[in-house]
Protein backbone atom coordinates (compact mmCIF):
# COMPACT_ATOMS: atom_id res chain seq x y z
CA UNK A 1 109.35 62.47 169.04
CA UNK A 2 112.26 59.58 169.24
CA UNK A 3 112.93 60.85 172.47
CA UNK A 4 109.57 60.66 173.73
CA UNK A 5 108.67 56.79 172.15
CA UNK A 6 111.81 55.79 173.52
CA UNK A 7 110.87 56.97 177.36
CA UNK A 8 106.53 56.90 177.48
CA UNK A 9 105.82 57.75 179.72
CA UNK A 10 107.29 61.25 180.07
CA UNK A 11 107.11 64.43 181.00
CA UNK A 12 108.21 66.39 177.93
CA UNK A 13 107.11 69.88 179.91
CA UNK A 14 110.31 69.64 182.25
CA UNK A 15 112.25 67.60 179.76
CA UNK A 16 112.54 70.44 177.09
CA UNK A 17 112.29 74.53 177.87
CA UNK A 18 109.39 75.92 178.53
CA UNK A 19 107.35 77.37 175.22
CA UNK A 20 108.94 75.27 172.88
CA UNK A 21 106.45 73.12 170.69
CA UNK A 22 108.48 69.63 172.31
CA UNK A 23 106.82 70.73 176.19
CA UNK A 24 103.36 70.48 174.72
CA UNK A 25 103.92 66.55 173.35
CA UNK A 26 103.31 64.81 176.78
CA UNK A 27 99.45 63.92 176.34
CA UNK A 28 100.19 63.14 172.74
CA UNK A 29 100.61 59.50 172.86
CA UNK A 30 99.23 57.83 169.90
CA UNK A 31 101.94 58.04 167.48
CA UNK A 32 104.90 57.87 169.89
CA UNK A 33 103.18 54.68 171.20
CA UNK A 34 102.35 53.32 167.63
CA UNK A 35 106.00 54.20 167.16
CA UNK A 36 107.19 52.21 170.06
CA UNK A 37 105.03 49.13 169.08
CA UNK A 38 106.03 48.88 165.74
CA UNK A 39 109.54 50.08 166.37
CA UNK A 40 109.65 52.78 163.91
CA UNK A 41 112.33 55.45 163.62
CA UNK A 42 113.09 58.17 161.02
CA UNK A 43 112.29 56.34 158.19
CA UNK A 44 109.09 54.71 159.45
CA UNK A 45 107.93 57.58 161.03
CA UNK A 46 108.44 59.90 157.56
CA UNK A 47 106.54 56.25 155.96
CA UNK A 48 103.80 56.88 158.48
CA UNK A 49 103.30 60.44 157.56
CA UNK A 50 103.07 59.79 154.39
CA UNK A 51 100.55 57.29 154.87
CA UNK A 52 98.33 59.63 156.87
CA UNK A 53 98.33 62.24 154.27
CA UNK A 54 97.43 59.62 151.74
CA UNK A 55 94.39 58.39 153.44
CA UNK A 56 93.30 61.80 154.58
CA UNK A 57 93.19 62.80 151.18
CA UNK A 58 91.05 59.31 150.13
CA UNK A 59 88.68 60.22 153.27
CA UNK A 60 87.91 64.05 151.78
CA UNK A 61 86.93 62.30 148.65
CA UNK A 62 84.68 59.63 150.11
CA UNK A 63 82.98 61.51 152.27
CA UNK A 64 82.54 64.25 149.80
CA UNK A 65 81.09 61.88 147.41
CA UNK A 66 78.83 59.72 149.99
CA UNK A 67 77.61 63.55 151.23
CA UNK A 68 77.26 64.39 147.35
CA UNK A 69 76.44 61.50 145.24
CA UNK A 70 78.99 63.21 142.82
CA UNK A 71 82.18 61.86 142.12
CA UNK A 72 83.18 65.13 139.86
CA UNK A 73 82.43 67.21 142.90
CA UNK A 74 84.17 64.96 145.71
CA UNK A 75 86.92 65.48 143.00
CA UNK A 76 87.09 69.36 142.76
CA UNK A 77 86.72 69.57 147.22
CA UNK A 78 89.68 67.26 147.60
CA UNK A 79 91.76 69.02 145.19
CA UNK A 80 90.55 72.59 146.87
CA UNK A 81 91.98 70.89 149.87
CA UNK A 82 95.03 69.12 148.81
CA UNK A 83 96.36 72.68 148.01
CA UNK A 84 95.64 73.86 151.31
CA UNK A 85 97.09 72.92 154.89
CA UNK A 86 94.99 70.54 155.94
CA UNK A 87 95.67 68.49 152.89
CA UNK A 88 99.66 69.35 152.81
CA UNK A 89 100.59 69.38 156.74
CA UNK A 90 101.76 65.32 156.25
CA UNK A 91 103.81 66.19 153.44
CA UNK A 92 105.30 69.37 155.03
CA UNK A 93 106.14 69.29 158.55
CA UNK A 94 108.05 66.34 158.83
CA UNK A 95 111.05 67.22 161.69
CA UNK A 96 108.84 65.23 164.28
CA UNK A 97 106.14 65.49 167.05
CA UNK A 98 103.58 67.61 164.52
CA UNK A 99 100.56 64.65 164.79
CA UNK A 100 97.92 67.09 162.68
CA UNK A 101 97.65 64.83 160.01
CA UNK A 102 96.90 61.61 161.85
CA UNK A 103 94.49 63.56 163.96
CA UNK A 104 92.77 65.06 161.28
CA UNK A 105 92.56 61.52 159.97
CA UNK A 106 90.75 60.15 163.13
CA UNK A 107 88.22 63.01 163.04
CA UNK A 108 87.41 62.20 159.30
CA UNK A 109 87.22 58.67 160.16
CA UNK A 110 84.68 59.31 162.90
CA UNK A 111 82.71 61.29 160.06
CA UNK A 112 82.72 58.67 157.74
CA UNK A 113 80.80 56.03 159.92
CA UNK A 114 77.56 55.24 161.23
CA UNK A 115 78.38 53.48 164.12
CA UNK A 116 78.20 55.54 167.16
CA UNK A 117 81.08 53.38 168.97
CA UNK A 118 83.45 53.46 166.09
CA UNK A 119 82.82 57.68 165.95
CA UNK A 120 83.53 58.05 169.76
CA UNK A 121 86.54 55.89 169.54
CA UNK A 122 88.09 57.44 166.41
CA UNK A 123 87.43 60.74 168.73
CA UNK A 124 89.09 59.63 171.63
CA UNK A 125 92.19 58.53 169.67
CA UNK A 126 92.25 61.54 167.88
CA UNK A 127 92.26 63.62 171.20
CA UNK A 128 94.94 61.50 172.50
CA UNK A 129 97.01 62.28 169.08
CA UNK A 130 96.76 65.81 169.30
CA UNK A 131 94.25 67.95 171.76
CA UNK A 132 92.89 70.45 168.87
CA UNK A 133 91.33 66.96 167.66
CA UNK A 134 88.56 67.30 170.04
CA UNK A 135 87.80 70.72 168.99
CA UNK A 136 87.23 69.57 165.47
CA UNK A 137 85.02 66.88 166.89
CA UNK A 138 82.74 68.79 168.02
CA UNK A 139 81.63 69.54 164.04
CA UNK A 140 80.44 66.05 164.03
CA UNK A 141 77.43 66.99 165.87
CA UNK A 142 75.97 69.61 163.69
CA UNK A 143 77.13 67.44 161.08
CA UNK A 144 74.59 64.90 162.12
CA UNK A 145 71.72 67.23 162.79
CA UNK A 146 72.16 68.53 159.31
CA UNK A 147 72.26 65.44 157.56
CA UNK A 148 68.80 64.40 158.95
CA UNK A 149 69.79 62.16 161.91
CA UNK A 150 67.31 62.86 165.11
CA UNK A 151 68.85 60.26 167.87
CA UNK A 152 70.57 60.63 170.95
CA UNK A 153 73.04 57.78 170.69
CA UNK A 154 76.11 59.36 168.07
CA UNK A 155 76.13 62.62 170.39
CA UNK A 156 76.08 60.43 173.80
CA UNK A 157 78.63 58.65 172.38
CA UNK A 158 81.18 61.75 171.56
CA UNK A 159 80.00 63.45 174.69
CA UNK A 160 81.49 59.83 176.58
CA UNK A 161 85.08 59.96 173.93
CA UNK A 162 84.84 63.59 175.67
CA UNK A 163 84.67 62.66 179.22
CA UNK A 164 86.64 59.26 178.97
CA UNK A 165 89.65 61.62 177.17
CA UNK A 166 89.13 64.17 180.12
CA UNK A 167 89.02 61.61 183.28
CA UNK A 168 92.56 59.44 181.65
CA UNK A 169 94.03 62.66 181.18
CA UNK A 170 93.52 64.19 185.01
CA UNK A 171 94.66 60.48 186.28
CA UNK A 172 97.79 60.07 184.32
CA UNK A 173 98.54 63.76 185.31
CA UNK A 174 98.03 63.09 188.95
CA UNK A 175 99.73 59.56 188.95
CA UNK A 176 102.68 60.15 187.19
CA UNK A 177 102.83 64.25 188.30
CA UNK A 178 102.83 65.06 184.63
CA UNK A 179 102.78 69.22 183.98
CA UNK A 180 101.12 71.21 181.81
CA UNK A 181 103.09 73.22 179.37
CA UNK A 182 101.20 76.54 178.44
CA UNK A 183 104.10 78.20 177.33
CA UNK A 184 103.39 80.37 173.47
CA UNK A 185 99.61 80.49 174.66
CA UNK A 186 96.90 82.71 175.62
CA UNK A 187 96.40 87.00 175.36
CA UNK A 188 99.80 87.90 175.16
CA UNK A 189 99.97 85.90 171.80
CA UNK A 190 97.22 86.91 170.80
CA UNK A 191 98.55 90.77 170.65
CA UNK A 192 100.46 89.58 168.17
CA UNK A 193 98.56 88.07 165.73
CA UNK A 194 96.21 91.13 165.43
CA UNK A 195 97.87 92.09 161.54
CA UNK A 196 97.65 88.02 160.25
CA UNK A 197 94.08 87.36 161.44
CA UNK A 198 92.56 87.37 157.95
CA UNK A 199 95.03 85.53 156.61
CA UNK A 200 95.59 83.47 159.17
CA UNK A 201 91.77 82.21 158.87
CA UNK A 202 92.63 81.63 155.25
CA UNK A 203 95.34 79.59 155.51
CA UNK A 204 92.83 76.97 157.36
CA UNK A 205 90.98 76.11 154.48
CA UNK A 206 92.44 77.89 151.27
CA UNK A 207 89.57 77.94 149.01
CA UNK A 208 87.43 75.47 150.73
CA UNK A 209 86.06 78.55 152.49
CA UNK A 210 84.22 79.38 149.89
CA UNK A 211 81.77 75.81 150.25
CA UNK A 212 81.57 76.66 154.22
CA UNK A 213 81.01 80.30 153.68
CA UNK A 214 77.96 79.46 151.09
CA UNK A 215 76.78 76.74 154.05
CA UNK A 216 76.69 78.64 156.35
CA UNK A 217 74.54 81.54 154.30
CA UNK A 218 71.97 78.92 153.35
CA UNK A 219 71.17 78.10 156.44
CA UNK A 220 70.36 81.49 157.37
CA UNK A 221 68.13 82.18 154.22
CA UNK A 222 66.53 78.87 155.47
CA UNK A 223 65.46 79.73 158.38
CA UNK A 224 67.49 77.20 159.96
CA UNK A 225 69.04 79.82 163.10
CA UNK A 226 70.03 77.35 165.62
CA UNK A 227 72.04 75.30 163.73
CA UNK A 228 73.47 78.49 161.82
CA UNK A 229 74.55 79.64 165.47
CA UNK A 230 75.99 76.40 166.46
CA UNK A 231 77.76 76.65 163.41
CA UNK A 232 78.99 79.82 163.72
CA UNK A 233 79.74 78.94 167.20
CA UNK A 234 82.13 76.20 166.20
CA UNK A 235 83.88 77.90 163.96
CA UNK A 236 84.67 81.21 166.46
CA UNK A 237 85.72 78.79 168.98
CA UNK A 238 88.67 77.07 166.29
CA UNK A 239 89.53 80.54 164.93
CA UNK A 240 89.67 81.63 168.73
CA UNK A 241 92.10 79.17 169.53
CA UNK A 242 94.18 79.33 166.64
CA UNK A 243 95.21 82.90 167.49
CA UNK A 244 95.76 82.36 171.03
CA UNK A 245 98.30 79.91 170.38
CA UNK A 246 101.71 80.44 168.36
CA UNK A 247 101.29 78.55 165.47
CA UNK A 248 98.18 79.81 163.61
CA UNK A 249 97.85 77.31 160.85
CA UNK A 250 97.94 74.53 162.32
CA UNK A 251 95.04 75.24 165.00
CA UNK A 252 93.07 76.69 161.73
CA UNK A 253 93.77 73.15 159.74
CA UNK A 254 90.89 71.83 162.47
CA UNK A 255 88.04 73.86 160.79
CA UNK A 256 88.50 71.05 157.56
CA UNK A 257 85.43 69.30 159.09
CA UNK A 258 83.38 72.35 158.90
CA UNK A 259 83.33 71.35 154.75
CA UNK A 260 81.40 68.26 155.49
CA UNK A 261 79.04 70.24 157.34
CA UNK A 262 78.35 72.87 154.70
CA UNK A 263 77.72 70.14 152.21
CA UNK A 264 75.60 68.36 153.98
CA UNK A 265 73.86 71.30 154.10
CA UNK A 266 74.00 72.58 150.46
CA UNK A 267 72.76 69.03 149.25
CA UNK A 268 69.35 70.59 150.66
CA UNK A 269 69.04 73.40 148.78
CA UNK A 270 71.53 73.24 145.63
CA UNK A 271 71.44 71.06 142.30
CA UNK A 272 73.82 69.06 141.75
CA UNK A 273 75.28 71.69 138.73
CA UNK A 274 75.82 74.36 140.91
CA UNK A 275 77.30 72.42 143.99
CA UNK A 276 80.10 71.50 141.66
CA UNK A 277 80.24 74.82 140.55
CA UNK A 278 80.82 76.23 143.65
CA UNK A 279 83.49 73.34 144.40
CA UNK A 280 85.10 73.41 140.98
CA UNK A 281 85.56 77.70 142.34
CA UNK A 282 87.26 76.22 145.53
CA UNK A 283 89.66 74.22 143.78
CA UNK A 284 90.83 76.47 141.59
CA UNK A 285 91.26 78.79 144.03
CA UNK A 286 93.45 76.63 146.45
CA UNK A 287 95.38 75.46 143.43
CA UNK A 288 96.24 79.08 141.97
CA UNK A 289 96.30 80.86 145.68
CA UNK A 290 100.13 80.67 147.49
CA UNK A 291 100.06 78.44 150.66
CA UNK A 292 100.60 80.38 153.31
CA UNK A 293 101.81 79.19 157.03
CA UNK A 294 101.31 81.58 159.95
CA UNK A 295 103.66 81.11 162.58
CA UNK A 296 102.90 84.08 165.32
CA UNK A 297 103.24 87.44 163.20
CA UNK A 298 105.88 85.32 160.57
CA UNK A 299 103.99 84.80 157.46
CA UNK A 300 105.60 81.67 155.86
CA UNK A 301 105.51 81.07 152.06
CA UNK A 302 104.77 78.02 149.88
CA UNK A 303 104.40 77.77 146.38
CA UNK A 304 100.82 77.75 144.50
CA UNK A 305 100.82 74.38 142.28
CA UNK A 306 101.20 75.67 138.97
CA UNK A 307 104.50 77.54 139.89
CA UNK A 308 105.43 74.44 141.71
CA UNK A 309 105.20 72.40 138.63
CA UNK A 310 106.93 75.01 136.46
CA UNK A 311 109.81 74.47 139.37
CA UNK A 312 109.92 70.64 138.63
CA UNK A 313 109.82 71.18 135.39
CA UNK A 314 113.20 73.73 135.15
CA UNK A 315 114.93 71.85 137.34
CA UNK A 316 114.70 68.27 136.13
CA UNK A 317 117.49 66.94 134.67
């Protein structure tokens, strides 16, 4: 990531072999150009990861609560996913050039406002920070439709962060003869994945599955098929691409907008009581369920909270 702030622009895909995650870094230019600008190096960098994680975590619990109107159950949803990847990739993978939290950051941010320019421009930075960004995006618009809104101008506006990503891309490519790295992706991975599928879908969203699995059922007892399809849709599409790529969990970390969805959709039909129920369930189950990281068929381990404590806690001096 040093490498690549130090020489933008560059094309990491001949600069570093073919397959390894440091090819795949040349279209992700926010945070080596934010690291440029603000001449950042280890330290800042490990600063600015921290920071993301930080504020991803305070945008799971606004959002939650503006979706809500319940503080106890934005509570319970970002503690379900503090405990899973989503809400521990900025804390964990920290060796340089992994962008998920930032990117997950911009896609929250483009949830958590009204204005259609500031939602297409959060989009297009978050495509330009890492490309599974824009597949996450694409939540926004069910989002939307399920929360009541009927207009045109939020979806013509992520539809133009689409295109505008899509049309700087092809000319930088073209101008500067920047490659393509494809290496670690497409069927042959995907042969091996075929034994970690179900828990590689877990590891997305710990127990925050349980809120979109329960969205995604109300809609079909309400009647409500298209948007059940679209949403079904979405979420095929993420878990597609998460196994035809090498590392699993972080492609699955994208489905963390698919929450905001299902509770904009529960506020419909649940009370209050038994939304936090069901999140209060999700927590607990992220916080007593192992972290798991799926790396092609390598099952990675990471401590569930309470044993994590009990670590601290043995070990202090």
């Amino acid at each position: 990531m040093l490498f690549q702030a130090d020489h933008l622009p560059c094309d990491m895909g001949r600069m570093f072999p073919p397959g390894s995650h440091e090819s795949k870094l040349t279209f992700r230019l926010t945070v080596p150009v934010i690291a440029r600008v603000l001449h950042l190096r280890e330290t800042g960098l490990l600063i600015l990861y921290g920071i993301a994680g930080i504020a991803l975590l305070y945008l799971v619990l606004s959002a939650s609560q503006k979706i809500t109107g319940s503080r106890r159950t934005a509570l319970f949803i970002c503690l379900a996913i503090a405990c899973a990847w989503p809400g521990e990739t900025s804390f964990h993978e920290l060796y340089g050039g992994v962008y998920d939290g930032i990117a997950l950051c911009f896609v929250l941010l483009a949830f958590s406002t009204e204005s259609a320019l500031l939602a297409g421009t959060w989009v297009f930075l978050g495509g330009w920070t890492e490309e599974r960004a824009l597949i996450a995006s694409a939540f926004l618009v069910l989002f939307w439709f399920s929360s009541g809104y009927r207009g045109w101008t939020r979806p013509l506006a992520l539809l133009v962060a689409w295109a505008g990503y899509i049309v700087v891309r092809f000319i930088l490519a073209q101008s500067l003869s920047l490659s393509v790295a494809t290496g670690n992706v497409g069927l042959q991975v995907l042969q091996t994945h075929f034994a970690v599928i179900p828990i590689g879908v877990w590891t997305g969203l710990g127990g925050a599955w349980i809120i979109v699995v329960w969205g995604l059922v109300t809609l079909f007892r309400r009647g409500a098929y298209w948007i059940a399809a679209g949403f079904c849709g979405l979420l095929g599409v993420t878990i597609a691409a998460a196994f035809l790529v090498i590392d699993v969990t972080r492609t699955m970390a994208y489905c963390l907008p698919a929450v905001f969805v299902a509770l904009s959709v529960l506020m419909r039909s649940e009370s209050t009581r038994q939304l936090e129920k069901l999140a209060k369930i999700s927590a607990v189950a992220s916080v007593l369920a192992p972290t798991f990281f799926v790396l092609g068929n390598t099952v990675l381990y990471l401590y569930p909270l309470p044993l994590d404590i009990t670590r601290w806690v043995w070990h202090s001096p």
